[in-house]
Protein backbone atom coordinates (compact mmCIF):
# COMPACT_ATOMS: atom_id res chain seq x y z
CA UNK A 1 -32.89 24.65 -41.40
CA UNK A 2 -31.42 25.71 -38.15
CA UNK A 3 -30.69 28.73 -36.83
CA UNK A 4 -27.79 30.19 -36.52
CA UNK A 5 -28.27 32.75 -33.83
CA UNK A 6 -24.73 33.96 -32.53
CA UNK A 7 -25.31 35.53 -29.14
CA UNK A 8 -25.22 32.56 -27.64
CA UNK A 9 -22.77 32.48 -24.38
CA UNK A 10 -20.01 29.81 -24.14
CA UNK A 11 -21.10 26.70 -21.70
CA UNK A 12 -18.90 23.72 -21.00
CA UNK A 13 -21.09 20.17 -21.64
CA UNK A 14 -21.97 18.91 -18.99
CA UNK A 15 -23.11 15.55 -20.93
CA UNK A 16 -22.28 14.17 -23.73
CA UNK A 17 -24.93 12.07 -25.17
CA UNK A 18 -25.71 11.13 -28.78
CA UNK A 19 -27.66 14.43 -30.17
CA UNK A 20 -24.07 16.31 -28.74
CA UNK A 21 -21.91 14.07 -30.30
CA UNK A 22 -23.59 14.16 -33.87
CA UNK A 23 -23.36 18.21 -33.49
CA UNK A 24 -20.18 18.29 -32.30
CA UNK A 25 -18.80 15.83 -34.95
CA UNK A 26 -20.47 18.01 -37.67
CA UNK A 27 -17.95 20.74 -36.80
CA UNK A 28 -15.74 18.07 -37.77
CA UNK A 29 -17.00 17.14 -41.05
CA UNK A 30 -17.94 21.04 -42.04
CA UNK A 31 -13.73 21.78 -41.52
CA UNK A 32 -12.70 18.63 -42.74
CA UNK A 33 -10.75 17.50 -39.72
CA UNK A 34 -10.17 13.54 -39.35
CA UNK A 35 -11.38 13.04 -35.63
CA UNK A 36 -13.98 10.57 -34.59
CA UNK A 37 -16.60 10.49 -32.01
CA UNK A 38 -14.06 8.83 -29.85
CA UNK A 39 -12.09 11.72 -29.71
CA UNK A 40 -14.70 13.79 -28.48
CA UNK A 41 -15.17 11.31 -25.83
CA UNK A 42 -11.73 11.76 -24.15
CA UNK A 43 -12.22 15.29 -24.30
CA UNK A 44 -14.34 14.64 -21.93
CA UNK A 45 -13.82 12.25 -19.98
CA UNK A 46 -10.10 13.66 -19.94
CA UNK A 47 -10.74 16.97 -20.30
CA UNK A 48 -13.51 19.56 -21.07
CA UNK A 49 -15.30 20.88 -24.09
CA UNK A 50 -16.76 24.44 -24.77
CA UNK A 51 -19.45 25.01 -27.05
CA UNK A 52 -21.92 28.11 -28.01
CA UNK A 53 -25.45 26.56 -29.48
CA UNK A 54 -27.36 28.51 -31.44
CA UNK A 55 -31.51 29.73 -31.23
CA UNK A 56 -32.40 26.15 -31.82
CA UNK A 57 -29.81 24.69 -29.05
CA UNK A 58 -27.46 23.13 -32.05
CA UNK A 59 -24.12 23.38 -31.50
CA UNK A 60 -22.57 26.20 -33.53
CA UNK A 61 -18.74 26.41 -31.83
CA UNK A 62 -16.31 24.28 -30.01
CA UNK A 63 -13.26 24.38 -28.50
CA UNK A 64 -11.29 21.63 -25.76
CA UNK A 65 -8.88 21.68 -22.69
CA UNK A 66 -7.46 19.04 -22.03
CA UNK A 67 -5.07 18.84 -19.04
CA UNK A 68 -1.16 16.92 -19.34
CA UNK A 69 -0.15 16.22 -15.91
CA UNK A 70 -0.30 19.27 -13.37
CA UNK A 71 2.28 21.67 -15.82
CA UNK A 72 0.41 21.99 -19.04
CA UNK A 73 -2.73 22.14 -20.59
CA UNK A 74 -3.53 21.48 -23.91
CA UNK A 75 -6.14 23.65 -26.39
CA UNK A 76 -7.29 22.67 -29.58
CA UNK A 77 -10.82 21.76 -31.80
CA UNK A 78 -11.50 25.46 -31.90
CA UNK A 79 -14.20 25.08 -34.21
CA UNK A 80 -17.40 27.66 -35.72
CA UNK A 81 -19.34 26.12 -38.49
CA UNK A 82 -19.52 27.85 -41.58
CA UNK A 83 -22.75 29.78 -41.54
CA UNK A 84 -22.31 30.82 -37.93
CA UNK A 85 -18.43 32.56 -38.89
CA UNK A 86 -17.66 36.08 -38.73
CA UNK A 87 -19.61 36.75 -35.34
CA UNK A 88 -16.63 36.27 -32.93
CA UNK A 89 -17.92 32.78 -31.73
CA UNK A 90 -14.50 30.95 -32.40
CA UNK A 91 -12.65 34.07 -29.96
CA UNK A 92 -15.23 33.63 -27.35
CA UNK A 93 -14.24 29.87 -27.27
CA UNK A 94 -10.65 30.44 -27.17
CA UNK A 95 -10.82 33.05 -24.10
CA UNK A 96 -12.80 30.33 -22.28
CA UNK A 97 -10.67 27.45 -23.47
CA UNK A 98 -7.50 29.92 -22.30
CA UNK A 99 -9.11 31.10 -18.85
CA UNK A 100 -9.60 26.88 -18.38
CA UNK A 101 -6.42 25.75 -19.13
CA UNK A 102 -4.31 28.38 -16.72
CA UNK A 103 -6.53 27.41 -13.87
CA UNK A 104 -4.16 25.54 -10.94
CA UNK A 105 -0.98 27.62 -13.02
CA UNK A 106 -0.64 25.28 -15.77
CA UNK A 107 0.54 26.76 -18.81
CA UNK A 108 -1.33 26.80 -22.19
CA UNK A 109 -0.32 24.80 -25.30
CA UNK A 110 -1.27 24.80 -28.13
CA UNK A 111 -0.78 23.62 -32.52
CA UNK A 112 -1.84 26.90 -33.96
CA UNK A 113 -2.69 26.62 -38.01
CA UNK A 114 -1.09 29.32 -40.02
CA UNK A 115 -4.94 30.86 -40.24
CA UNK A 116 -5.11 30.83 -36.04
CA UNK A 117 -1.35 32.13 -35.29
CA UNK A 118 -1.92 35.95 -35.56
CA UNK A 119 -4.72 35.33 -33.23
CA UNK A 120 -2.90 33.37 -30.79
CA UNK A 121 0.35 35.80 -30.98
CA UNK A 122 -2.28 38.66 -30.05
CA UNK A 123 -3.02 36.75 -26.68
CA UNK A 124 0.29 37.02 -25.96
CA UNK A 125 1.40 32.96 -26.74
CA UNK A 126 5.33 32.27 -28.44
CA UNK A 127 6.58 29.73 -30.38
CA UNK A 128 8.22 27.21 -28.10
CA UNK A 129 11.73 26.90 -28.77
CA UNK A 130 12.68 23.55 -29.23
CA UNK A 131 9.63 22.25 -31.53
CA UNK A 132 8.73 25.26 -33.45
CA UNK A 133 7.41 24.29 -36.94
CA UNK A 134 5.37 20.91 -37.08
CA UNK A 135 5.08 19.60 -40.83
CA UNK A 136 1.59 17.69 -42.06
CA UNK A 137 1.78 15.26 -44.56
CA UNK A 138 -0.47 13.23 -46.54
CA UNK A 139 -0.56 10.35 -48.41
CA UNK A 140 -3.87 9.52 -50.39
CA UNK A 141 -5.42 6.15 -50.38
CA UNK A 142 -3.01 3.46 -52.45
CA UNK A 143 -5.52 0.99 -55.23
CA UNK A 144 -3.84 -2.25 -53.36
CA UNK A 145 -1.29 -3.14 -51.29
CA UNK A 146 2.48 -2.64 -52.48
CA UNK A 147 4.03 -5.70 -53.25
CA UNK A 148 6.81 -6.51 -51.10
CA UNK A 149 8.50 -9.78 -50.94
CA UNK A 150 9.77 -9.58 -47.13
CA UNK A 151 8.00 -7.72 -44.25
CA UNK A 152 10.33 -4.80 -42.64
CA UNK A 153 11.55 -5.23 -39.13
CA UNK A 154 9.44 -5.04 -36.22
CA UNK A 155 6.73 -6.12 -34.94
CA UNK A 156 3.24 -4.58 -34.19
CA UNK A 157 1.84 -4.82 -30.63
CA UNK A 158 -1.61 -3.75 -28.78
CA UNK A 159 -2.63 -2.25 -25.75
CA UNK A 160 -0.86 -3.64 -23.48
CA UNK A 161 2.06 -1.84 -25.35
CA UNK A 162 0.62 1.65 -23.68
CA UNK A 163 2.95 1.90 -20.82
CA UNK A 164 5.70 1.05 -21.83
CA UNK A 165 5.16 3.67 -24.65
CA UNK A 166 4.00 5.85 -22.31
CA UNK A 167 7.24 6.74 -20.50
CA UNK A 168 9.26 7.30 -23.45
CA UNK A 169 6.56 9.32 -24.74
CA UNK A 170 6.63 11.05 -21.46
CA UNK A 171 10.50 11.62 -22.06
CA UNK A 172 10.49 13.31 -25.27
CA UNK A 173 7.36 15.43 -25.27
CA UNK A 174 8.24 17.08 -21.36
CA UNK A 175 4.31 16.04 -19.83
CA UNK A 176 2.39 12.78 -18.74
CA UNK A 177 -0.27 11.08 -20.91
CA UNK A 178 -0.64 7.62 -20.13
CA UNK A 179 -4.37 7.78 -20.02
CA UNK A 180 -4.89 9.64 -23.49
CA UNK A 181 -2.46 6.95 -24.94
CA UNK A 182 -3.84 4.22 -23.50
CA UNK A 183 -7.85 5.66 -24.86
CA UNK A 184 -6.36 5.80 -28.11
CA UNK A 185 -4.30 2.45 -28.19
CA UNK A 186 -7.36 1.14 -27.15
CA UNK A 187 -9.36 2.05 -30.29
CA UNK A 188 -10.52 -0.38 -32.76
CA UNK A 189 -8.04 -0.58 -35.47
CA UNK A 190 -5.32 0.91 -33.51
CA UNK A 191 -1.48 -0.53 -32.97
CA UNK A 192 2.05 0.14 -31.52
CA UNK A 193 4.80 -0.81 -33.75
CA UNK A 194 7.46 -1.58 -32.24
CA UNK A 195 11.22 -1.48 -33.80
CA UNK A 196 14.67 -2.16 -32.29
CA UNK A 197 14.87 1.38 -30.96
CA UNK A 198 12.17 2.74 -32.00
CA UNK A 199 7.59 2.97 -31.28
CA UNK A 200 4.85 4.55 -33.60
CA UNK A 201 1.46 4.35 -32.61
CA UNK A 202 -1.64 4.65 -35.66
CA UNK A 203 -4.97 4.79 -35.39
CA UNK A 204 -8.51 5.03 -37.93
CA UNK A 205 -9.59 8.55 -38.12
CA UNK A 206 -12.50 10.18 -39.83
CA UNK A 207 -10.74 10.66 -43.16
CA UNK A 208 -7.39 8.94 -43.02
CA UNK A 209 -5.37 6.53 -40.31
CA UNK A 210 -3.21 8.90 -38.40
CA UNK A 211 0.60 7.80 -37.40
CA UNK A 212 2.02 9.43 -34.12
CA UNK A 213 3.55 9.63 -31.97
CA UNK A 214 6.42 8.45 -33.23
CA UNK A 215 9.83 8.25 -30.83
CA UNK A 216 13.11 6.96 -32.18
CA UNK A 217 16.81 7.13 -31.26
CA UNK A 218 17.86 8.61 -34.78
CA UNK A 219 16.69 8.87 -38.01
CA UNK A 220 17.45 5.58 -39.38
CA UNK A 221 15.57 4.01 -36.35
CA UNK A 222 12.63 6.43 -37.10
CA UNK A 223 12.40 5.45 -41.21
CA UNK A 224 12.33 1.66 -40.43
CA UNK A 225 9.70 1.85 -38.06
CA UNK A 226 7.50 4.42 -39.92
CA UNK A 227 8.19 1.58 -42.97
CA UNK A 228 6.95 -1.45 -40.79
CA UNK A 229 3.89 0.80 -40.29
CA UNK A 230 3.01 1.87 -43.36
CA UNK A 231 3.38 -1.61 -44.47
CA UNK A 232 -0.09 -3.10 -45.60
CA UNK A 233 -1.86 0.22 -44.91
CA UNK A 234 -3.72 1.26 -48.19
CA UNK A 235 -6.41 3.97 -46.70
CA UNK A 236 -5.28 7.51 -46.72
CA UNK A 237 -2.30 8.30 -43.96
CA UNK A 238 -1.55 11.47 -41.83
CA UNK A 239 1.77 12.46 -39.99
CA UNK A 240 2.63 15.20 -38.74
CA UNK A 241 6.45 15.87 -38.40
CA UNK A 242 8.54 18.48 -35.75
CA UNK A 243 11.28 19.97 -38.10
CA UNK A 244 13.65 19.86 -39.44
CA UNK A 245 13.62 16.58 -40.41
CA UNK A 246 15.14 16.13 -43.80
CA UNK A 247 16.19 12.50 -44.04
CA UNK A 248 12.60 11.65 -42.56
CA UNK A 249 10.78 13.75 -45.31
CA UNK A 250 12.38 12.01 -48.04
CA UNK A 251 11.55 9.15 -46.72
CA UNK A 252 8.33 10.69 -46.47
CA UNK A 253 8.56 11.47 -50.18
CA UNK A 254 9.89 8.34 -51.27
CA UNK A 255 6.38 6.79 -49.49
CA UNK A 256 3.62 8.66 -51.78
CA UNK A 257 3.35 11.53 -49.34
CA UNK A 258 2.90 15.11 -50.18
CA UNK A 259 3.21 18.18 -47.93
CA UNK A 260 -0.37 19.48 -46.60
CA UNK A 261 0.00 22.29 -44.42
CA UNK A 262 2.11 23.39 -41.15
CA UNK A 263 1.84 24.24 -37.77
CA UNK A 264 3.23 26.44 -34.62
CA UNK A 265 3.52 25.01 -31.41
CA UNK A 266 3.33 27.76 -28.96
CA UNK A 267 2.66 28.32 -25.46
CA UNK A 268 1.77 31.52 -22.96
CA UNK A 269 3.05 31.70 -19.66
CA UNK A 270 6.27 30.02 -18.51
CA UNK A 271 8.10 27.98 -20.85
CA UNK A 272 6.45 24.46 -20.48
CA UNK A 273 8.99 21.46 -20.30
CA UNK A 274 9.90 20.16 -23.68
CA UNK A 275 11.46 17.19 -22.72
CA UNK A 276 14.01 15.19 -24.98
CA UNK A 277 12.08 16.48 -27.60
CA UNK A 278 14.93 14.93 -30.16
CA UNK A 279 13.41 11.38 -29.89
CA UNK A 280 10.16 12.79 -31.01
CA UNK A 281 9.71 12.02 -34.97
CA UNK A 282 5.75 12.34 -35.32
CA UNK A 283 3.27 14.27 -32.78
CA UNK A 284 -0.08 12.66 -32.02
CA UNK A 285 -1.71 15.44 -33.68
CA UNK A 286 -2.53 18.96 -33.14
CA UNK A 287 -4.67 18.18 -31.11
CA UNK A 288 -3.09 16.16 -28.56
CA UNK A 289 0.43 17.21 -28.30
């Protein structure tokens, strides 16, 4: 057994071959998170990743910047496995994640779970003001398809969809990620779905198929376009949801899902730009923005 010697100093990986990956994605499993290997691999290639190893030189902590354009940077995958907790391994992350992500005056985002918020408010971050509150919601695997007798409107495109996508998503969330679109279009099992006025992008994930983001014109756009992608889909689902969005989370409702847990999107520094943050139905996930 390894182990789990805490007074290890935080390093940024400065490779990230297989051994780092299978570590790193234990973190994952241990906190039952839903990203994939290929996650960690635009961390990296997009961004950076902070870890603290243990006696052994097993990874024991994480954490990931992840720059949006020259305004904002974006922190998340603050991570400590269990038997390595209580040592102050997850705060030593954050202050290097935070110190990382203000470099060239950018200011620091971040999704903060309702067990991270107090710790986050005592570095001096706020709730932004336009997205505040971000829902999760889940809907367990289905036995079989449902049966429907016509195919809701849309249609479903690839990668080539990313930059089109790209510039509304620009739009509405306030900061440029073409590149971390276009990795995760990109993925095996991954699709835009396209409505009349509306785009959701899902992808596989560790545990469940993740939908977001999703941008719409109203809420009526939003609901047929989350339909047409939810259609066929019987693995588990995530979405996570800005409120309020009643309408949506009937809709929501109506589908099989069930509440999971929230989050806070906050920032420290100057108020990053929110964009047209009203066309924004479904985030890409806490830990992308």
């Amino acid at each position: 057994m390894a182990s789990t010697d805490t007074r290890s100093a935080v390093h940024w990986l400065e490779a990230l071959d297989g051994a780092a990956l299978a570590q790193l994605q234990a973190l994952v499993e241990a906190s039952g998170w839903n990203q994939l290997d290929a996650d960690w691999r635009l961390f990296f290639s997009q961004g950076r990743i902070a870890v603290c190893h243990d006696a052994l030189g097993c990874i024991v902590a994480s954490g990931a910047v992840l720059p949006l354009g020259e305004q904002i940077a974006w922190i998340s995958m603050i991570l400590v496995r269990p038997e390595a907790r209580g040592h102050g391994l997850g705060g030593r992350i954050f202050q290097a994640c935070l110190h990382e992500a203000r470099l060239g005056g950018r200011t620091a985002c971040l999704d903060a779970t309702p067990q991270g918020e107090q710790l986050y408010l005592h570095h001096g971050f706020a709730p932004t003001e336009r997205i505040t509150r971000i829902t999760r919601w889940k809907r367990d695997a289905l036995p079989e398809a449902p049966a429907t007798t016509t195919m809701p409107s849309g249609s479903s495109v690839g990668a080539s969809s990313a930059p089109a996508l790209a510039v509304l998503d620009e739009q509405a969330l306030g900061a440029p990620r073409a590149a971390l679109l276009s990795d995760l279009l990109g993925r095996p099992g991954s699709r835009c779905v396209r409505g009349e006025q509306a785009w959701a992008l899902v992808r596989k994930g560790r545990v469940a198929q993740h939908i977001g983001p999703l941008l719409a014109v109203d809420d009526t756009s939003a609901i047929a376009v989350l339909e047409r992608t939810l259609h066929g889909i019987t693995d588990p689902v995530l979405i996570d949801v800005p409120e309020p969005r009643p309408s949506v989370a009937q809709a929501l409702e109506r589908a099989g899902f069930a509440l999971q847990r929230p989050f806070t999107r906050m920032a420290l520094g100057d108020a990053p730009p929110e964009g047209q943050s009203h066309y924004l139905y479904a985030i890409a996930g806490p830990e992308y923005g």
